[in-house]
Protein backbone atom coordinates (compact mmCIF):
# COMPACT_ATOMS: atom_id res chain seq x y z
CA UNK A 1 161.43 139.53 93.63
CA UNK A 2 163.74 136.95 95.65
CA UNK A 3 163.02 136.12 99.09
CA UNK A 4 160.17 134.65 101.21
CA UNK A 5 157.75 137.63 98.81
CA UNK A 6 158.72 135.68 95.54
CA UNK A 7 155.87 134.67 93.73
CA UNK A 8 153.85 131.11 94.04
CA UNK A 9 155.36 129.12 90.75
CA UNK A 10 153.19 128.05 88.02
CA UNK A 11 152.01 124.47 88.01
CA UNK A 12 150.45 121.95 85.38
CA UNK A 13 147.04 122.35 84.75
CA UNK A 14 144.68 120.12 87.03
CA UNK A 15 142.66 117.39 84.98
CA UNK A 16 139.58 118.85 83.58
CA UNK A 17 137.34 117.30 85.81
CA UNK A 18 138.77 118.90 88.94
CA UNK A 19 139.44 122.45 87.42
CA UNK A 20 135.52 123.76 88.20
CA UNK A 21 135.48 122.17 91.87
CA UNK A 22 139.23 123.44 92.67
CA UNK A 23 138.09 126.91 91.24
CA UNK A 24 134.94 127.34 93.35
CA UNK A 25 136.76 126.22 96.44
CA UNK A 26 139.42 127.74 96.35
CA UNK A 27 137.62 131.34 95.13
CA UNK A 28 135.89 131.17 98.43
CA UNK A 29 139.23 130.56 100.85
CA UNK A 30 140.97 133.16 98.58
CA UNK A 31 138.20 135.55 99.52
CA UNK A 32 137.49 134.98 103.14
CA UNK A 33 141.90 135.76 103.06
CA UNK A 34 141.32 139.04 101.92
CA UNK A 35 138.34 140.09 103.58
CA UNK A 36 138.89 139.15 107.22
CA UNK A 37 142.67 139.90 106.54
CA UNK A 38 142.25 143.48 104.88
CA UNK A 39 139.24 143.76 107.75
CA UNK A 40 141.95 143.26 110.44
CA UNK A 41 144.34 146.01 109.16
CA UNK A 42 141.12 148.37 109.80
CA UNK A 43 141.49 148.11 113.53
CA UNK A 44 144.82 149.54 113.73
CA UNK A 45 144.32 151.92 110.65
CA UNK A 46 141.96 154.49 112.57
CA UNK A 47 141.66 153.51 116.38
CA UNK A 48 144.33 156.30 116.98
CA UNK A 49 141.65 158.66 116.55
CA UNK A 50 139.46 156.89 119.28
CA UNK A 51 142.54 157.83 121.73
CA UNK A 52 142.73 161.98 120.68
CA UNK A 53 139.94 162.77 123.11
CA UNK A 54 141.86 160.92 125.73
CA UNK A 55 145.47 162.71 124.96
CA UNK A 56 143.62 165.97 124.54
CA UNK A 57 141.77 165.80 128.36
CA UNK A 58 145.42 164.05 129.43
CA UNK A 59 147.28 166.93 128.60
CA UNK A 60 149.29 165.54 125.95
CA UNK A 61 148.40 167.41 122.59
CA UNK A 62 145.71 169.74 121.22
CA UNK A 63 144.00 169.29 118.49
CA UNK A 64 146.46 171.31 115.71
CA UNK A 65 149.00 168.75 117.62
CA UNK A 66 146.98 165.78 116.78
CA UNK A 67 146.52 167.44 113.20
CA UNK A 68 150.08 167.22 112.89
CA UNK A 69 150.54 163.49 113.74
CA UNK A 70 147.79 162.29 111.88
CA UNK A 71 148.84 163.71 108.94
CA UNK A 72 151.66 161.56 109.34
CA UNK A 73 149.54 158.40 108.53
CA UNK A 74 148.05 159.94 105.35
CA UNK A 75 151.82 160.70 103.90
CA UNK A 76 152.90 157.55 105.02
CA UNK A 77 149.94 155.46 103.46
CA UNK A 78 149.96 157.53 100.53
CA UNK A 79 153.57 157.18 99.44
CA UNK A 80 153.55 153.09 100.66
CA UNK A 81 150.51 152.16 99.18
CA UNK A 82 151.95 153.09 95.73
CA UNK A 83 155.29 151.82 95.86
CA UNK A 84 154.79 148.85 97.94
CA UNK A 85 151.74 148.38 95.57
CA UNK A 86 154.48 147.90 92.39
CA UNK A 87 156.35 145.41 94.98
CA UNK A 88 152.97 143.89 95.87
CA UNK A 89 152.87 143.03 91.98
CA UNK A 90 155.96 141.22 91.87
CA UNK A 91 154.81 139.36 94.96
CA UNK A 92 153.08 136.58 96.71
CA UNK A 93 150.17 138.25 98.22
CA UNK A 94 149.84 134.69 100.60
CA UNK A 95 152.83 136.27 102.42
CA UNK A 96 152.91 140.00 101.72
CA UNK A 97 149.15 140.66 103.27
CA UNK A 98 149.95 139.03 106.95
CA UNK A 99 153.37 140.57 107.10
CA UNK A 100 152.24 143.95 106.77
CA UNK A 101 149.19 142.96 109.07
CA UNK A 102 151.22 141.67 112.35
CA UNK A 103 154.07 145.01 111.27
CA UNK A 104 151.28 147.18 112.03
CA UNK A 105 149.48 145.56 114.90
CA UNK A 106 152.90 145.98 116.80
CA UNK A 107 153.49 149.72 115.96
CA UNK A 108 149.64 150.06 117.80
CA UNK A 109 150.39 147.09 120.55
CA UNK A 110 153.93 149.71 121.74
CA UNK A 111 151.81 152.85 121.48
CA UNK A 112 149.49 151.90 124.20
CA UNK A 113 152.04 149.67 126.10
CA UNK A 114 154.90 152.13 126.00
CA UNK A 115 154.76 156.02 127.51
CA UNK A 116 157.67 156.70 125.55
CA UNK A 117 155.92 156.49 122.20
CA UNK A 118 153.19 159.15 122.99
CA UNK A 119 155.84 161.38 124.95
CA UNK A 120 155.80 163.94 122.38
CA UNK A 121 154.68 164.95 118.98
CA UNK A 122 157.94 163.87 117.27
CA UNK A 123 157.78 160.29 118.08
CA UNK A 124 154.05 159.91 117.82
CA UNK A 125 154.23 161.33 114.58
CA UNK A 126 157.05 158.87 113.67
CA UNK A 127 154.78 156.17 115.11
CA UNK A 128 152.11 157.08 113.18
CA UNK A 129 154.13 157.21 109.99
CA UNK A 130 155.64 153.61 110.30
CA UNK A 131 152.16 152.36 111.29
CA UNK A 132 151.27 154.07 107.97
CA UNK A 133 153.40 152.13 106.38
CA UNK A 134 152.86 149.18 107.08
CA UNK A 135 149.39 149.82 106.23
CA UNK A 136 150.16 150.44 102.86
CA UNK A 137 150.58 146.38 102.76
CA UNK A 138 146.78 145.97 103.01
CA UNK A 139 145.33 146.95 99.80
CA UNK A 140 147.77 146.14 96.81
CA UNK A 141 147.83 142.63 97.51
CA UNK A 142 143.45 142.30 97.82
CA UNK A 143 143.40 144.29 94.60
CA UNK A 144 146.06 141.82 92.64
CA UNK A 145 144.42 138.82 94.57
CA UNK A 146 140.63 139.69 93.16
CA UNK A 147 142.09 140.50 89.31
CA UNK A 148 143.22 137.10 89.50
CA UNK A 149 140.27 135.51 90.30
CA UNK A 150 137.51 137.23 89.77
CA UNK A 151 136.75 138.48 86.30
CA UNK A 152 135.77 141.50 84.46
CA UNK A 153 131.79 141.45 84.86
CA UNK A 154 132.17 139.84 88.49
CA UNK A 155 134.35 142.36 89.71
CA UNK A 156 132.15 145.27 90.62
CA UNK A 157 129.85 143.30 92.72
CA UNK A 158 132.66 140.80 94.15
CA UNK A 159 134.59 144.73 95.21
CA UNK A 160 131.52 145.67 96.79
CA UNK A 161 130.82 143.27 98.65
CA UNK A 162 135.04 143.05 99.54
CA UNK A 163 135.49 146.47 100.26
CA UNK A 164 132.84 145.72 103.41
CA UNK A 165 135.96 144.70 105.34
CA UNK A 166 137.04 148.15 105.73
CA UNK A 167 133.55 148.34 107.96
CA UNK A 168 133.54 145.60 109.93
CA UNK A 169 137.01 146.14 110.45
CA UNK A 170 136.34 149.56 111.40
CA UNK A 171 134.08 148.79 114.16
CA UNK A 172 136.18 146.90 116.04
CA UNK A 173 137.99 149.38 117.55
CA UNK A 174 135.06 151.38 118.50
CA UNK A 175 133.65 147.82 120.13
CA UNK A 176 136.64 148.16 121.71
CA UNK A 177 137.09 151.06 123.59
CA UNK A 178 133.19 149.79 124.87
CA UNK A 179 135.04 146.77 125.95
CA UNK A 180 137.98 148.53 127.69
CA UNK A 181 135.05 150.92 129.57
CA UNK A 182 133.79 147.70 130.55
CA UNK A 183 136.88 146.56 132.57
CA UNK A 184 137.26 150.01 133.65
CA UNK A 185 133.86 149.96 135.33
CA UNK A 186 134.12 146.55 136.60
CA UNK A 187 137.89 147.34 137.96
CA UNK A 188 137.52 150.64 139.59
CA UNK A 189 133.43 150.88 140.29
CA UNK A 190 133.19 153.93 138.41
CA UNK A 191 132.48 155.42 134.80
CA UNK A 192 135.52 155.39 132.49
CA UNK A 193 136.38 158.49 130.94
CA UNK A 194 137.92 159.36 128.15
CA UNK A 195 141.65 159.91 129.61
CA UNK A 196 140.81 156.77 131.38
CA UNK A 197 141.16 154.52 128.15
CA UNK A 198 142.93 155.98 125.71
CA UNK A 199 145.39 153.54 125.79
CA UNK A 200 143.33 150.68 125.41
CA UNK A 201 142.19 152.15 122.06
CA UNK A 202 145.49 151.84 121.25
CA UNK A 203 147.00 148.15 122.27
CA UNK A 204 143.39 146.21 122.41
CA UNK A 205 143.69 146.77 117.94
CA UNK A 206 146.95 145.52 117.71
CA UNK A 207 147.12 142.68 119.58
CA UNK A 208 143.86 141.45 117.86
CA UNK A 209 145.87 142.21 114.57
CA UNK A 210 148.87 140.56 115.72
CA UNK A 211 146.93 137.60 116.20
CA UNK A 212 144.80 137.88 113.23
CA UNK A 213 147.61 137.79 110.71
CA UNK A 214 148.76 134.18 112.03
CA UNK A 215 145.59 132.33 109.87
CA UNK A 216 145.79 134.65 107.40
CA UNK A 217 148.74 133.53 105.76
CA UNK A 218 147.25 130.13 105.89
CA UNK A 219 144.20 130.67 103.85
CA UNK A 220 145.58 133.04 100.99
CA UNK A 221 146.69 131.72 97.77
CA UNK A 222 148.66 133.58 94.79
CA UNK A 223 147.29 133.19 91.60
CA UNK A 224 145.20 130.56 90.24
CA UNK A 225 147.59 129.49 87.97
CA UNK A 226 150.02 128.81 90.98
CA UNK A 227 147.24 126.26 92.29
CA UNK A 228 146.88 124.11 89.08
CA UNK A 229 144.00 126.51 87.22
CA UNK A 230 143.63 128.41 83.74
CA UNK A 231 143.71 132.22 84.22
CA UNK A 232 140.43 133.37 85.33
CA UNK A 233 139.32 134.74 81.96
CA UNK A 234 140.00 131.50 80.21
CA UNK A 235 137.57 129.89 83.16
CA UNK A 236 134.84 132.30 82.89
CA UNK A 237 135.20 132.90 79.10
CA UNK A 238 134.89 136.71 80.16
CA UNK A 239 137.18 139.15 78.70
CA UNK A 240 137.57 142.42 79.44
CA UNK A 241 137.86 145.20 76.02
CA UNK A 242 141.37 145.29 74.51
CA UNK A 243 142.08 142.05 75.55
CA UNK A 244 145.20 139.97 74.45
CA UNK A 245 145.65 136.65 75.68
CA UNK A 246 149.14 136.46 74.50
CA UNK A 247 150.30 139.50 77.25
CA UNK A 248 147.59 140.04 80.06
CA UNK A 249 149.42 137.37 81.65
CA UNK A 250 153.13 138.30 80.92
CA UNK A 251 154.96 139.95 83.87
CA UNK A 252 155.14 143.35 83.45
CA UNK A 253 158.86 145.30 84.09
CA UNK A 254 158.84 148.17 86.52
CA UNK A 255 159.23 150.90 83.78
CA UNK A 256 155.99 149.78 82.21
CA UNK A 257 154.09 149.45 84.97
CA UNK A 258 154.53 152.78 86.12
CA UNK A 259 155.25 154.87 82.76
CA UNK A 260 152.95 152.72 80.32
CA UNK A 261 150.24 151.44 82.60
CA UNK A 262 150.03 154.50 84.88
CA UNK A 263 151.76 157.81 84.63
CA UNK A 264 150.24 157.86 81.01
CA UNK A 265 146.98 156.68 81.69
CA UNK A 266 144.87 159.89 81.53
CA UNK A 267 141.41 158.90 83.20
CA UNK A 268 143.59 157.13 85.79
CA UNK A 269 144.72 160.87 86.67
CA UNK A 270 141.06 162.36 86.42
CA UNK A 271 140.36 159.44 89.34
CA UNK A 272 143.33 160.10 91.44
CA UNK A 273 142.21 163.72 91.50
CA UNK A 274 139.11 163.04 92.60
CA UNK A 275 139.93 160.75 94.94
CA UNK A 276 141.92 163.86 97.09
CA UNK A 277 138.54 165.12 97.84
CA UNK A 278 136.69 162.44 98.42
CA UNK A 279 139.27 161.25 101.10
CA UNK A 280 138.78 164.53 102.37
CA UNK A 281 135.40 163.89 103.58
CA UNK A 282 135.90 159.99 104.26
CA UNK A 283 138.71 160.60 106.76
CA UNK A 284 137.66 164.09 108.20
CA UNK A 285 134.67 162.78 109.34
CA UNK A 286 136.13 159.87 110.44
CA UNK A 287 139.07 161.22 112.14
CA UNK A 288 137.36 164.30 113.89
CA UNK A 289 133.81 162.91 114.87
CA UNK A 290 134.82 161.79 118.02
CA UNK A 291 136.54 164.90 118.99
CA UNK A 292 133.52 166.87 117.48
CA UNK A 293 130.99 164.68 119.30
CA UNK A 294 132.31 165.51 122.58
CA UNK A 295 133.48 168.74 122.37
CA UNK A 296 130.16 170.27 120.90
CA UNK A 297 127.18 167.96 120.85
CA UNK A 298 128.02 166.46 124.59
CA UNK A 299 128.56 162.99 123.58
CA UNK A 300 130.56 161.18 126.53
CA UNK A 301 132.92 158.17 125.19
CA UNK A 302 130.33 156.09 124.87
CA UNK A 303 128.38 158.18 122.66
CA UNK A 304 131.31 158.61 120.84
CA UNK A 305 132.12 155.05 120.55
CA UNK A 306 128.57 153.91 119.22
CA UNK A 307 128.61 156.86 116.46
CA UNK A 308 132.30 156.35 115.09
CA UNK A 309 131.19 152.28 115.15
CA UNK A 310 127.30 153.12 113.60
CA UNK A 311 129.30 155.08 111.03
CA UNK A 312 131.45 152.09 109.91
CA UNK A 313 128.54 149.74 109.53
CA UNK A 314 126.29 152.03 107.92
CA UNK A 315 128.67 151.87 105.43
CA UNK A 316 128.30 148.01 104.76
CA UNK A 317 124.72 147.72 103.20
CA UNK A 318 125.76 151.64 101.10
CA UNK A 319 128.90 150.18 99.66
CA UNK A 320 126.86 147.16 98.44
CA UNK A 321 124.04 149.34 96.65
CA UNK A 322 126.77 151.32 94.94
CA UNK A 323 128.05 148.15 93.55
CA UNK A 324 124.65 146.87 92.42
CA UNK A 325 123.42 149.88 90.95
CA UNK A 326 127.40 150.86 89.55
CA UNK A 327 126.97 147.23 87.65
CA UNK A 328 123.13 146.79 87.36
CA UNK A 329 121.54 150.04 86.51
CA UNK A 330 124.78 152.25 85.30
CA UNK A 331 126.14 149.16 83.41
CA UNK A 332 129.43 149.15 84.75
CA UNK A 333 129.69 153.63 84.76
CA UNK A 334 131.93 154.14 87.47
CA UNK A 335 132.24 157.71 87.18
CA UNK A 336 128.20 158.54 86.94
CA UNK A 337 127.57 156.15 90.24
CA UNK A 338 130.49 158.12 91.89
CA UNK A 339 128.64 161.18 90.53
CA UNK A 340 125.57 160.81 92.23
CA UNK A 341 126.75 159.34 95.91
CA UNK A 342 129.49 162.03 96.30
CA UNK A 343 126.42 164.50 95.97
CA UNK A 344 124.32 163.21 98.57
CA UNK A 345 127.49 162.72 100.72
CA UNK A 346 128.83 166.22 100.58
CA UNK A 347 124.57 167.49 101.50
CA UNK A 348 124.56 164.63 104.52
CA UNK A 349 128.05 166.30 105.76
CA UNK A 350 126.43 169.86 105.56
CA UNK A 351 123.16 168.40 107.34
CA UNK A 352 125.29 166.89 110.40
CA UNK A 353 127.04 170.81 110.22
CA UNK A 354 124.01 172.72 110.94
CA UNK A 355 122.17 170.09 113.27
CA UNK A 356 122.01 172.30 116.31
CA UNK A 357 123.99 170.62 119.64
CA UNK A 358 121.92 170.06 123.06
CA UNK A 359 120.82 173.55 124.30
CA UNK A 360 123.08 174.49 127.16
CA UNK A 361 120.07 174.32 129.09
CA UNK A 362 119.07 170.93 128.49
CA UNK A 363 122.65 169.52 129.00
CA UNK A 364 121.95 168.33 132.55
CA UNK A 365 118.41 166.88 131.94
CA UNK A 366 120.33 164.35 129.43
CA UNK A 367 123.62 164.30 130.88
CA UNK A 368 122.82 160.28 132.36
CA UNK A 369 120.37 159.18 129.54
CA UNK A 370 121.94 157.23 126.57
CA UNK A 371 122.01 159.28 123.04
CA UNK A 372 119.25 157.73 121.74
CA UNK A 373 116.84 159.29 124.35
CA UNK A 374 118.30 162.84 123.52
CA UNK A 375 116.80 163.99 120.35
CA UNK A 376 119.26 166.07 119.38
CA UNK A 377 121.95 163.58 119.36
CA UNK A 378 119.39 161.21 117.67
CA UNK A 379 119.44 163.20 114.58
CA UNK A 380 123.41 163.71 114.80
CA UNK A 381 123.79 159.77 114.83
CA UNK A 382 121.12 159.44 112.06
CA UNK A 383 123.38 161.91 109.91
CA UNK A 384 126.91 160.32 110.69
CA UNK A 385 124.86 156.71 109.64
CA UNK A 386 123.74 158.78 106.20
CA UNK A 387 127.33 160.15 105.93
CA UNK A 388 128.58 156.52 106.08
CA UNK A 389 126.22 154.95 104.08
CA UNK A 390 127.22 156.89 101.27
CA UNK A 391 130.47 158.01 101.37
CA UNK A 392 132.45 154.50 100.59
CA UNK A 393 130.63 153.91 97.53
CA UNK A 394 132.80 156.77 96.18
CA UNK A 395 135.79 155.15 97.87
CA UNK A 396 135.23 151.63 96.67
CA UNK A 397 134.05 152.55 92.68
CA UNK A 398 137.73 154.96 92.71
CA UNK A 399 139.46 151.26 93.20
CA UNK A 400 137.67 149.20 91.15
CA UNK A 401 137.92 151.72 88.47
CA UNK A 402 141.73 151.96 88.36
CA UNK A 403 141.69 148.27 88.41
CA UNK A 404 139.81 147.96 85.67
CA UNK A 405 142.17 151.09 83.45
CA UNK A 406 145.37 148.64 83.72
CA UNK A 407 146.37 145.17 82.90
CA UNK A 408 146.13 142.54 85.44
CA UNK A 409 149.81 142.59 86.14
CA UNK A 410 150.19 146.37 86.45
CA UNK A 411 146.61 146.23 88.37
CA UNK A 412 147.98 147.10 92.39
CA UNK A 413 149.99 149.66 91.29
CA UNK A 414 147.07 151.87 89.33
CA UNK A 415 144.66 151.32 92.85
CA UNK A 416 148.14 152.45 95.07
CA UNK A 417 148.48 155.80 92.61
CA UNK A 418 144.99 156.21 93.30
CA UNK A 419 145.56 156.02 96.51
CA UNK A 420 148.73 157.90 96.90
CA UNK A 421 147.05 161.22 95.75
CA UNK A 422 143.77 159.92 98.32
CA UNK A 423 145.93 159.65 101.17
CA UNK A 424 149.06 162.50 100.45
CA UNK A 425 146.22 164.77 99.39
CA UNK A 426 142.90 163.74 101.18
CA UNK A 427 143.81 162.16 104.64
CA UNK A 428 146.76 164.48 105.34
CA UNK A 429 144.03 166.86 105.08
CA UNK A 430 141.73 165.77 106.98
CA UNK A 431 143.85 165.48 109.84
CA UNK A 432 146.00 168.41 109.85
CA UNK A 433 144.06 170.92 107.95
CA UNK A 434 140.98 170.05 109.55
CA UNK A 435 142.33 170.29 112.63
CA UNK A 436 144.11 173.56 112.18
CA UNK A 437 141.09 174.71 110.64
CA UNK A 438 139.30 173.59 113.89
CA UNK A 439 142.07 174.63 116.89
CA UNK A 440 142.12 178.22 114.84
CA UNK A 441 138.77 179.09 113.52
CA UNK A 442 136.33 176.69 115.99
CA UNK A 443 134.55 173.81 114.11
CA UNK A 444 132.41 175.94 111.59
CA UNK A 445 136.26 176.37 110.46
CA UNK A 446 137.11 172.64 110.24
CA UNK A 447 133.50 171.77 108.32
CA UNK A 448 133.88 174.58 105.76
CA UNK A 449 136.98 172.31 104.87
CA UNK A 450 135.35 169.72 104.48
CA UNK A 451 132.41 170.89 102.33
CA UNK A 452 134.43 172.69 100.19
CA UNK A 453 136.12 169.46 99.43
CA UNK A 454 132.94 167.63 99.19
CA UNK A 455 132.23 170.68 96.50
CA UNK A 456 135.17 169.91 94.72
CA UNK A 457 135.34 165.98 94.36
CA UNK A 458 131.47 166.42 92.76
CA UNK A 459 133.08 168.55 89.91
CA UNK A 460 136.28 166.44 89.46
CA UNK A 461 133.47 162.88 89.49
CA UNK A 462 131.57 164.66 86.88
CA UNK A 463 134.29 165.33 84.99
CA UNK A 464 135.56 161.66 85.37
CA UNK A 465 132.10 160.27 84.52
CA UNK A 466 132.15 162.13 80.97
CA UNK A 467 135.97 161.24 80.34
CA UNK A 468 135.70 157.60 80.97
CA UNK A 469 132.85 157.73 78.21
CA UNK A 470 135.42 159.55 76.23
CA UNK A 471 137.77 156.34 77.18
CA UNK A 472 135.54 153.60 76.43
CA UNK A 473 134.67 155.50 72.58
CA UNK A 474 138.30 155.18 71.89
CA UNK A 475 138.80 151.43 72.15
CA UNK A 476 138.40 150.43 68.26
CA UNK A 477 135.20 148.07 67.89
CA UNK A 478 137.66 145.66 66.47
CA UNK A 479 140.34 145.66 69.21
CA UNK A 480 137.73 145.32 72.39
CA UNK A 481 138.20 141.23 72.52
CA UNK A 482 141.27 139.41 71.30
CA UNK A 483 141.40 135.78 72.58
């Protein structure tokens, strides 16, 4: 790697009295880099889907439409999480992260500020796809950074609590489109409505990326050997099975990181897999429940708003029990804590399904109360909370497990092939069959999708949580630690 990307070099090791403070320190900076940072690519990731009610009731595109272009962040993410995930490894993740960051905050900031790039499907979708991207910059640089410094038996907890930026990041655009109604009210002395805002959903994000990216690139650090420190196992005397001191921290070439370390590392398939289904339900509830909200259970924007942002933190406090109980009660069993969370996900999705909308009758008695007053979209935000709670436990495990099923250097590129088959496979469907399922067959269409999917990532978890016992029997008793 040449350029401004090249990786931090290697300098002498501190005196021994400073190694533990530097370490600490620096552990703590290094982690507030990637969690605010990976947080801030989370408002431009999803807030398109904030703005589809708006281009729907503006005329603009219909829901197969919308299907269509946001399918063209799933292929885009999918395909540029993976590769840019093998460049990522060869990288300095101080610079990589913030570029991608303020790359994608811009593609947002013009779609809002420019009519040209919503004037048809075409170049939204194009849009889209380079926004897509760019996102694919986010996640192989966090997953290299916490390898580095964070060590086997940490890991799952130090993930957990990580992968929380994807929530707080993805509230802020729903905060956001509360914030633009705000102005809107206190500018024109009436109610925004959806085709009122949707292009603050759109440049509000980015511009708040833009921004964000600027400290970012301040705070991150490459690897702890680059600051003066022993590799992290040395530090925490914690190594992981099958380890060899003499290569876990040799650069890896491109051929072995991607035929060695990957392509031929079965479970790592049986993950990926899986991972198509659970994105499935991640995204296509994500994507659709504001559209879905509206459309059937008479949720105005605000409504919509507070779910899609009650969904994102709901997910905080879930993703953190999965971790604790992944590490603390399944010792460290990905696939068995996947197991069990995927199952109560896919019977949450199928409760929100059949909870009946306001009767037609009833619209107009709740039509100015707030959604907590209307019992019947009480129990549809109490559902979207339980589908959020528990779906990115799934999500966060499927990371942390193909972290752990490659070496440290080949680490970003087995989360991006995860991700690759989660985004080509899971988000494209969520947005475009979904919504074809949905403009063609009404919503019952567009939620047997989902559950089916739901269905299917159970079966391929299960199988995952008896292969990765398989995995673990194979490691000889006398190969699991060399120091």
């Amino acid at each position: 790697m040449i350029g401004i990307l090249k990786p931090a070099a290697h300098k002498p090791l501190l005196p021994a009295d400073k190694i533990d403070p530097t370490y600490r320190r620096l552990r703590w900076q290094v982690f507030a880099g990637i969690f605010f940072g990976y947080a801030a690519y989370y408002f431009v990731r999803g807030n398109f889907d904030l703005a589809q009610k708006g281009l729907i009731d503006a005329g603009l595109y219909n829901k197969a439409e919308l299907g269509q272009i946001g399918a063209a962040a799933g292929l885009a993410y999918g395909i540029s999480k993976f590769l840019m995930a093998a460049v990522s490894d060869r990288s300095n993740p101080k610079v990589f992260l913030p570029i991608g960051l303020l790359l994608s905050g811009l593609c947002m900031t013009l779609m809002g500020l420019m009519p040209w790039a919503t004037s048809s499907v075409a170049i939204a979708f194009a849009m889209i796809f380079i926004n897509g991207w760019f996102q694919g910059m986010g996640w192989p640089p966090c997953g290299k950074t916490m390898v580095h410094w964070w060590s086997k038996t940490e890991r799952g907890s130090v993930v957990s609590v990580w992968n929380t930026a994807h929530n707080l990041g993805g509230m802020v655009p729903g905060a956001m489109v509360l914030l633009a109604g705000a102005v809107y009210f206190n500018t024109h002395g009436v109610e925004a409505t959806n085709k009122d805002i949707w292009q603050q959903a759109l440049y509000y994000p980015g511009i708040a990326a833009m921004i964000i990216a600027i400290p970012i690139f301040f705070i991150m650090k490459d690897s702890p050997q680059s600051c003066g420190l022993p590799p992290i196992e040395q530090w925490k005397n914690d190594y992981p099975d099958n380890y060899d001191a003499k290569t876990a921290e040799k650069d890896l070439t491109t051929k072995e990181i991607f035929v060695t370390y990957v392509l031929k590392n079965r479970l790592l398939w049986y993950i990926a897999l899986a991972n198509v289904f659970v994105y499935l339900i991640r995204y296509g509830v994500l994507k659709w429940s504001p559209v879905y909200l509206s459309e059937v259970k008479h949720f105005n924007f605000k409504g919509t708003a507070w779910a899609y942002t009650i969904y994102e933190l709901a997910a905080i406090p879930g993703t953190l029990l999965c971790g604790w109980v992944s590490d603390k009660v399944f010792k460290g069993k990905r696939g068995l804590t996947g197991f069990i969370f995927m199952i109560l996900t896919t019977a949450a999705v199928v409760a929100l399904w059949m909870n009946p909308a306001t009767p037609a009758d009833q619209v107009a008695q709740y039509a100015d109360k707030p959604w907590f007053q209307n019992p019947y979209q009480l129990t549809d935000f109490v559902l979207m909370t339980t589908v959020g709670f528990l779906i990115y436990g799934p999500v966060m495990l499927i990371g942390l497990h193909a972290l752990e099923l490659a070496p440290k250097k080949a680490a970003g590129t087995a989360a991006g092939f995860t991700g690759l088959f989660g985004y080509l496979g899971g988000t494209t469907a969520a947005a475009a069959v979904v919504g074809w399922a949905a403009q063609h067959y009404g919503w019952d269409g567009g939620f047997y999708v989902m559950i089916g999917g739901g269905v299917i990532a159970v079966v391929l978890l299960f199988i995952t949580m008896l292969e990765e016992g398989r995995h673990k029997a194979r490691i000889p008793e006398s190969e699991r630690v060399k120091k």
